[in-house]
N, C-alpha and C. Protein backbone atom coordinates (compact mmCIF):
# COMPACT_ATOMS: atom_id res chain seq x y z
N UNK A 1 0.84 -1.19 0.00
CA UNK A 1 0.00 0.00 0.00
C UNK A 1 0.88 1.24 0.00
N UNK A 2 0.49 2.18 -0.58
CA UNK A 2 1.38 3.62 -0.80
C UNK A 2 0.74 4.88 0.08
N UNK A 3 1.56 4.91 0.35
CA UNK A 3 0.83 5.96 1.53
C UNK A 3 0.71 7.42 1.48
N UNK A 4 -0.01 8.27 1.35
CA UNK A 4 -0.58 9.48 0.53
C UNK A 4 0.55 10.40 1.16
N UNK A 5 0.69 11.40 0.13
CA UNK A 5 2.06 12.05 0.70
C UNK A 5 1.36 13.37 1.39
N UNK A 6 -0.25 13.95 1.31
CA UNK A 6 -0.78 14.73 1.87
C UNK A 6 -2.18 14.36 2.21
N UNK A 7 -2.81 14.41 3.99
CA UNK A 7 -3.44 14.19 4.32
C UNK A 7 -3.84 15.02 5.54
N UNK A 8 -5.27 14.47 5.81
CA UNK A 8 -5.73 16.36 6.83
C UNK A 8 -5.33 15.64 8.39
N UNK A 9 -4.82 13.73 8.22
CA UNK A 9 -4.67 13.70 9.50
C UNK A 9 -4.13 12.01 8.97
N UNK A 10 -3.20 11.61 10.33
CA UNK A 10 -2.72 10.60 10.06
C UNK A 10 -2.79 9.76 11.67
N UNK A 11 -3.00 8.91 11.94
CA UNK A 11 -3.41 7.92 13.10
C UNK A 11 -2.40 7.01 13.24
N UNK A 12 -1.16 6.55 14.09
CA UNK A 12 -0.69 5.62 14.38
C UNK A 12 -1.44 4.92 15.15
N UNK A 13 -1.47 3.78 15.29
CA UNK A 13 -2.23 2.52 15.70
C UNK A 13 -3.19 1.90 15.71
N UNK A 14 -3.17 1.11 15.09
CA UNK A 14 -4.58 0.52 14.63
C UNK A 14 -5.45 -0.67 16.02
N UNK A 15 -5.04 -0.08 17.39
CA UNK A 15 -6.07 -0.30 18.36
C UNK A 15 -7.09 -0.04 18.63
N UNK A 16 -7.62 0.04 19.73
CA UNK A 16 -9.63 0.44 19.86
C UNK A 16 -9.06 1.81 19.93
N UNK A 17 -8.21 2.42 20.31
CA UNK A 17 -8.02 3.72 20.11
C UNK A 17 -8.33 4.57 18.10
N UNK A 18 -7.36 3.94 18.07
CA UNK A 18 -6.93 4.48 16.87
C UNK A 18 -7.83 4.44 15.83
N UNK A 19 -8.57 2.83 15.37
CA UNK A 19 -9.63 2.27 14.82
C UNK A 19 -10.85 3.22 15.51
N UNK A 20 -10.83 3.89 16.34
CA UNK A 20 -12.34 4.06 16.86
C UNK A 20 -12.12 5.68 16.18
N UNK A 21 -10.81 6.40 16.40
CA UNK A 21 -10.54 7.35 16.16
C UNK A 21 -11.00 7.94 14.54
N UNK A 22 -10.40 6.80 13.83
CA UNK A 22 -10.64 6.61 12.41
C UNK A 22 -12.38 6.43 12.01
N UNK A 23 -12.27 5.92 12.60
CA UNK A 23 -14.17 5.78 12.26
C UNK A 23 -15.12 6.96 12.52
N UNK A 24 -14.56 7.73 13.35
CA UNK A 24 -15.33 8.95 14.40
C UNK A 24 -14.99 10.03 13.44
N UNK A 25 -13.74 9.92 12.97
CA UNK A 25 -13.54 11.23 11.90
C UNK A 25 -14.23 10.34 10.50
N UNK A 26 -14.37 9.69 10.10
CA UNK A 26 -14.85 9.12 8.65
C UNK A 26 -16.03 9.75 9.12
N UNK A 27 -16.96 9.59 10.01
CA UNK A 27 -18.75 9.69 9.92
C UNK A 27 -18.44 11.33 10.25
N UNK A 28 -17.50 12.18 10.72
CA UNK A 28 -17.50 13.92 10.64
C UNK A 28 -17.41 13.94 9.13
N UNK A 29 -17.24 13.34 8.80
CA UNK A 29 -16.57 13.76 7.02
C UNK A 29 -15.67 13.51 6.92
N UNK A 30 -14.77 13.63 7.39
CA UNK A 30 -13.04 12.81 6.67
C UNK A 30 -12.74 12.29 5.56
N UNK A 31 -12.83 12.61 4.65
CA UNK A 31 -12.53 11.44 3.63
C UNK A 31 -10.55 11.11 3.38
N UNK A 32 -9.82 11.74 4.05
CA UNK A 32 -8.38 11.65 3.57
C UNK A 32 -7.70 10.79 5.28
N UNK A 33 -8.37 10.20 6.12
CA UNK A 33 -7.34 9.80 7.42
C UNK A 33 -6.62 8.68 6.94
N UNK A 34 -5.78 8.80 6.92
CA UNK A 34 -4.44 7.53 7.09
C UNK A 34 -4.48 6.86 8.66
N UNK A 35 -4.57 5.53 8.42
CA UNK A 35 -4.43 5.08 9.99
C UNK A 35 -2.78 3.75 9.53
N UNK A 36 -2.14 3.94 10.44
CA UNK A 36 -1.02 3.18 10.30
C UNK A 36 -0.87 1.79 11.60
N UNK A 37 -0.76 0.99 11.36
CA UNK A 37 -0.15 -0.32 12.09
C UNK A 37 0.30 -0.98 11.79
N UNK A 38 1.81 -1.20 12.53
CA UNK A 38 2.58 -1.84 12.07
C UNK A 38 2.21 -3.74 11.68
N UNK A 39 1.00 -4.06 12.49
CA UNK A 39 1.03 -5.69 11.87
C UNK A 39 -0.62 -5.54 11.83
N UNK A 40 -1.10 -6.31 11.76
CA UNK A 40 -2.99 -6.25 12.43
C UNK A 40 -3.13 -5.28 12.98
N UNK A 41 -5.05 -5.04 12.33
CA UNK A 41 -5.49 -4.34 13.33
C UNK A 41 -5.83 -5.01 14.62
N UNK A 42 -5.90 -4.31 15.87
CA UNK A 42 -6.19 -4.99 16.99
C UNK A 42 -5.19 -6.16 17.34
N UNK A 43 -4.17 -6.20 16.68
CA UNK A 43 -3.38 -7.16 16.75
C UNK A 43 -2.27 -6.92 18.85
N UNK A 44 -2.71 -5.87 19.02
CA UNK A 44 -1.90 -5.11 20.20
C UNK A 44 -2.55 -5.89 21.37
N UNK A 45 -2.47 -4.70 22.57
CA UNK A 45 -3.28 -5.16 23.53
C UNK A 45 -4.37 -4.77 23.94
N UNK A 46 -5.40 -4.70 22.52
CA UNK A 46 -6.87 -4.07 22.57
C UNK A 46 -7.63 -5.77 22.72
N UNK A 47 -6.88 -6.92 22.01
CA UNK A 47 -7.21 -8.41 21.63
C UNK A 47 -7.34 -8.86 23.05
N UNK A 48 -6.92 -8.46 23.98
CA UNK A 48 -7.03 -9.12 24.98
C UNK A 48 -7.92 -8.41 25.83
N UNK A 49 -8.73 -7.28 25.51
CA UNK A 49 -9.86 -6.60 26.37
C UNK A 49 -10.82 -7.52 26.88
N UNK A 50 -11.25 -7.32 27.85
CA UNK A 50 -12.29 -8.36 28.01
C UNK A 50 -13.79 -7.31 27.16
N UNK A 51 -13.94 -6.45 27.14
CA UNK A 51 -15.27 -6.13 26.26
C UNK A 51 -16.58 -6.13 27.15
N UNK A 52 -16.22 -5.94 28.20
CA UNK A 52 -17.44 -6.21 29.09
C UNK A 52 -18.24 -4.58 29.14
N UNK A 53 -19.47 -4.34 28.76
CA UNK A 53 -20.44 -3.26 28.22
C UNK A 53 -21.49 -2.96 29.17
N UNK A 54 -21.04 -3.22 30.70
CA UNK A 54 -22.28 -2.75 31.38
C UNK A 54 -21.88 -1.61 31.61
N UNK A 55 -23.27 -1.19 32.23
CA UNK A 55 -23.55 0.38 31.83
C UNK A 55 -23.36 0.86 33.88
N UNK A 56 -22.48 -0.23 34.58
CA UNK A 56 -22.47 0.45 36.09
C UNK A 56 -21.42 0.85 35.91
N UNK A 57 -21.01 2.32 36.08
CA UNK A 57 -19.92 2.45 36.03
C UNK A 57 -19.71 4.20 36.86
N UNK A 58 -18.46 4.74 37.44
CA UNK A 58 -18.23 5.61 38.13
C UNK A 58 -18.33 6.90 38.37
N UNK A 59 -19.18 7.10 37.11
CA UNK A 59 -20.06 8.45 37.04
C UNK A 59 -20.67 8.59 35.57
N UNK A 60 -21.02 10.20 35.53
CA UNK A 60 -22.40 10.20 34.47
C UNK A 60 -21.72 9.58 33.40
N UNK A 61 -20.70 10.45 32.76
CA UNK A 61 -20.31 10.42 31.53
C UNK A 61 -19.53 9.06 31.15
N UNK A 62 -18.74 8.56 31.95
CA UNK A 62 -18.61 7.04 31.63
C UNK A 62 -20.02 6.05 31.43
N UNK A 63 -20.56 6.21 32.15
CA UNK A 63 -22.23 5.65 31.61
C UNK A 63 -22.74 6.10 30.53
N UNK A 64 -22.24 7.29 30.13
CA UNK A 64 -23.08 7.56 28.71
C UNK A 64 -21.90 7.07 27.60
N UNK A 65 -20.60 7.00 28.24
CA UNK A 65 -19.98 6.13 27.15
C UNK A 65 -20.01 4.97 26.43
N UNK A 66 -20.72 4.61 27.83
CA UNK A 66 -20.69 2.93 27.73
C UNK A 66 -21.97 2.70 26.88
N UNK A 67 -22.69 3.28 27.08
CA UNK A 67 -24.62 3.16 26.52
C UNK A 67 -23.81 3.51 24.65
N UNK A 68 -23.25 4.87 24.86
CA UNK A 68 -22.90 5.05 23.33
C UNK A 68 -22.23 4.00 22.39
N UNK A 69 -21.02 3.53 23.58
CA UNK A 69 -20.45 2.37 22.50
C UNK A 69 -21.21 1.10 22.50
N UNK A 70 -21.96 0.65 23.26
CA UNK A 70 -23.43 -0.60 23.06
C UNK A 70 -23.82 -0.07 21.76
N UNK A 71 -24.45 0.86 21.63
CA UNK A 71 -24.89 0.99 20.45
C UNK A 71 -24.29 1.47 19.23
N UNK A 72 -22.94 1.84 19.13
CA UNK A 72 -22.41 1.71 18.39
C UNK A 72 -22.02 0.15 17.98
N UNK A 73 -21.16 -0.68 18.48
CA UNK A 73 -21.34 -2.05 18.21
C UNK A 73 -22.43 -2.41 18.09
N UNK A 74 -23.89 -2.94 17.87
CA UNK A 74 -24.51 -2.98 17.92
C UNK A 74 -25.05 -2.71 16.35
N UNK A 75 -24.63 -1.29 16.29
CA UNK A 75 -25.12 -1.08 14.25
C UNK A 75 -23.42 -1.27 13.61
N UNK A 76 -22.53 -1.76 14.17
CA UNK A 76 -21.17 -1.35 13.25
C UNK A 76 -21.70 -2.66 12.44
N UNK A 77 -21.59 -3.65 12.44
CA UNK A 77 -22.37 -5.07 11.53
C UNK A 77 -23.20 -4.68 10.42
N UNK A 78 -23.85 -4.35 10.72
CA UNK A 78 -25.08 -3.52 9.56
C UNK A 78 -23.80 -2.57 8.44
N UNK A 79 -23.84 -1.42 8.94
CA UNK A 79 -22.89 -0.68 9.08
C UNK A 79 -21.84 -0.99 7.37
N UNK A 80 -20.94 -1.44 8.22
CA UNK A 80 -19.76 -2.31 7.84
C UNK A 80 -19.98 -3.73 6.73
N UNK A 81 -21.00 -4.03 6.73
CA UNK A 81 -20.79 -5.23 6.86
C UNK A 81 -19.89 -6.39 6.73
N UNK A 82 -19.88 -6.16 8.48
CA UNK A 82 -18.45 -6.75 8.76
C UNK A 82 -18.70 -7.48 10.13
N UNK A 83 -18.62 -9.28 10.76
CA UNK A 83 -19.41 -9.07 12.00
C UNK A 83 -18.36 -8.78 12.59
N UNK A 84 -18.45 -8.27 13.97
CA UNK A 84 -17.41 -7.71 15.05
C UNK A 84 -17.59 -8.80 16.16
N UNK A 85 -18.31 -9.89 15.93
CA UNK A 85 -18.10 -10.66 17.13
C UNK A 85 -18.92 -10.62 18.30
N UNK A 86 -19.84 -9.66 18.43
CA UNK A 86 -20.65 -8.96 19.79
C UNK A 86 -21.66 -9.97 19.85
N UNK A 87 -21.22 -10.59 21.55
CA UNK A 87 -22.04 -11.26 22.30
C UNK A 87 -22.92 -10.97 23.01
N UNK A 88 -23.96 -10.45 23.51
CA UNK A 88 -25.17 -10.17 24.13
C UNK A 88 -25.49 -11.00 25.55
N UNK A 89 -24.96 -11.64 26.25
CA UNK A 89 -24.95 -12.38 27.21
C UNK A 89 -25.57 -12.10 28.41
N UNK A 90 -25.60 -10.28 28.79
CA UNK A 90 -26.20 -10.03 30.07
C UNK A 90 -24.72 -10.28 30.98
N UNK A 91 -25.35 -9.74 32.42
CA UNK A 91 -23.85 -9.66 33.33
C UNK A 91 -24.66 -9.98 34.30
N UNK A 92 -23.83 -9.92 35.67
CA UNK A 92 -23.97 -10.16 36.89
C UNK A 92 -23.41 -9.08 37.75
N UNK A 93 -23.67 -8.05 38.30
CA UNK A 93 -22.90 -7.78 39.65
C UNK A 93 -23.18 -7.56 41.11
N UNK A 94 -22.34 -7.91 41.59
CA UNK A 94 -22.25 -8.82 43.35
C UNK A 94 -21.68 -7.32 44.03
N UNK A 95 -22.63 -6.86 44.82
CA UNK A 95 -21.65 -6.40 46.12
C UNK A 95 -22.29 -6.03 47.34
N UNK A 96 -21.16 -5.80 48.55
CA UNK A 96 -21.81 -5.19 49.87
C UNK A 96 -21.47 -3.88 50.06
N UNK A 97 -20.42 -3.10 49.00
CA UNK A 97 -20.43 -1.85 49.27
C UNK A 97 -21.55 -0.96 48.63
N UNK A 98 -22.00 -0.17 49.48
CA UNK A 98 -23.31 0.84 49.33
C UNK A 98 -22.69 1.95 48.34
N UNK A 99 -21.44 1.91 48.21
CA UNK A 99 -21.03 3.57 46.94
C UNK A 99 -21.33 2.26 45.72
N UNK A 100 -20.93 1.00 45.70
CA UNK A 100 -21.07 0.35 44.66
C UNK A 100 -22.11 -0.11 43.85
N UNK A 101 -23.14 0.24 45.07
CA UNK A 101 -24.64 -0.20 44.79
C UNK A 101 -24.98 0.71 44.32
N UNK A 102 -24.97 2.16 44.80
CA UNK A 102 -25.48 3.25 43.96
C UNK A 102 -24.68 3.78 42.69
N UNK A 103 -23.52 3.28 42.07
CA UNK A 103 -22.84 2.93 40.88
C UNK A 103 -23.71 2.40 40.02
N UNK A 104 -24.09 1.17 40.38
CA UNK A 104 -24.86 0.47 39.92
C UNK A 104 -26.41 0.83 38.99
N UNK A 105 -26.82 1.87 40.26
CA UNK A 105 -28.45 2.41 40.20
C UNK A 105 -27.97 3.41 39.16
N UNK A 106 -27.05 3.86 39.18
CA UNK A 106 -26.85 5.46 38.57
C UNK A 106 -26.74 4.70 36.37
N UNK A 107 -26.48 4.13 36.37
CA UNK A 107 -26.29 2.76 35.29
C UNK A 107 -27.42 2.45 34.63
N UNK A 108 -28.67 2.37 35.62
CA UNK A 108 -29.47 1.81 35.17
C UNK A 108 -30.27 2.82 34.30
């Protein structure tokens, strides 16, 4: 592959960073991002994420992250058509701390 000698932006790494980065400027309009990795995408230490998508988490805006990227995975398949693998399984969480419980509520 030849790699454009002028572009409005260029991305090293093709992790959930970089890949997510690339995608977020393609749907602003982007049409010129270069994303670079040296072997696979996701080939780093994005492969070993566990991917776990519940929505309890340590305040507002991480909860609205989490709700955003559900539904982003969710249409990238359609999308793309490309599958990404997304399991739907449901979770579990266990606790006796009361800041953890209202983590929890704030989630829902």
């Amino acid at each position: 592959m030849t790699i454009p000698e002028k572009t409005s932006c260029v991305i090293i790494g093709g992790g959930i960073m970089g890949t997510s980065m690339a995608y977020h400027m393609a749907e602003l309009g982007y049409e010129d991002v270069v994303l670079l990795e040296r072997k696979k995408l996701s080939c780093g230490t994005t492969w070993h994420a566990a991917g776990l998508l519940t929505r309890s988490r340590a305040s507002a805006n991480l909860i609205r992250l989490a709700k955003y990227s559900l539904e982003l995975y969710t249409r990238l398949p359609e999308e793309t058509g490309q599958s990404i693998g997304l399991k739907l399984n449901g979770s579990l969480s266990v606790t006796s701390n009361p800041e953890r419980l209202e983590e929890f509520h704030r989630g829902m």
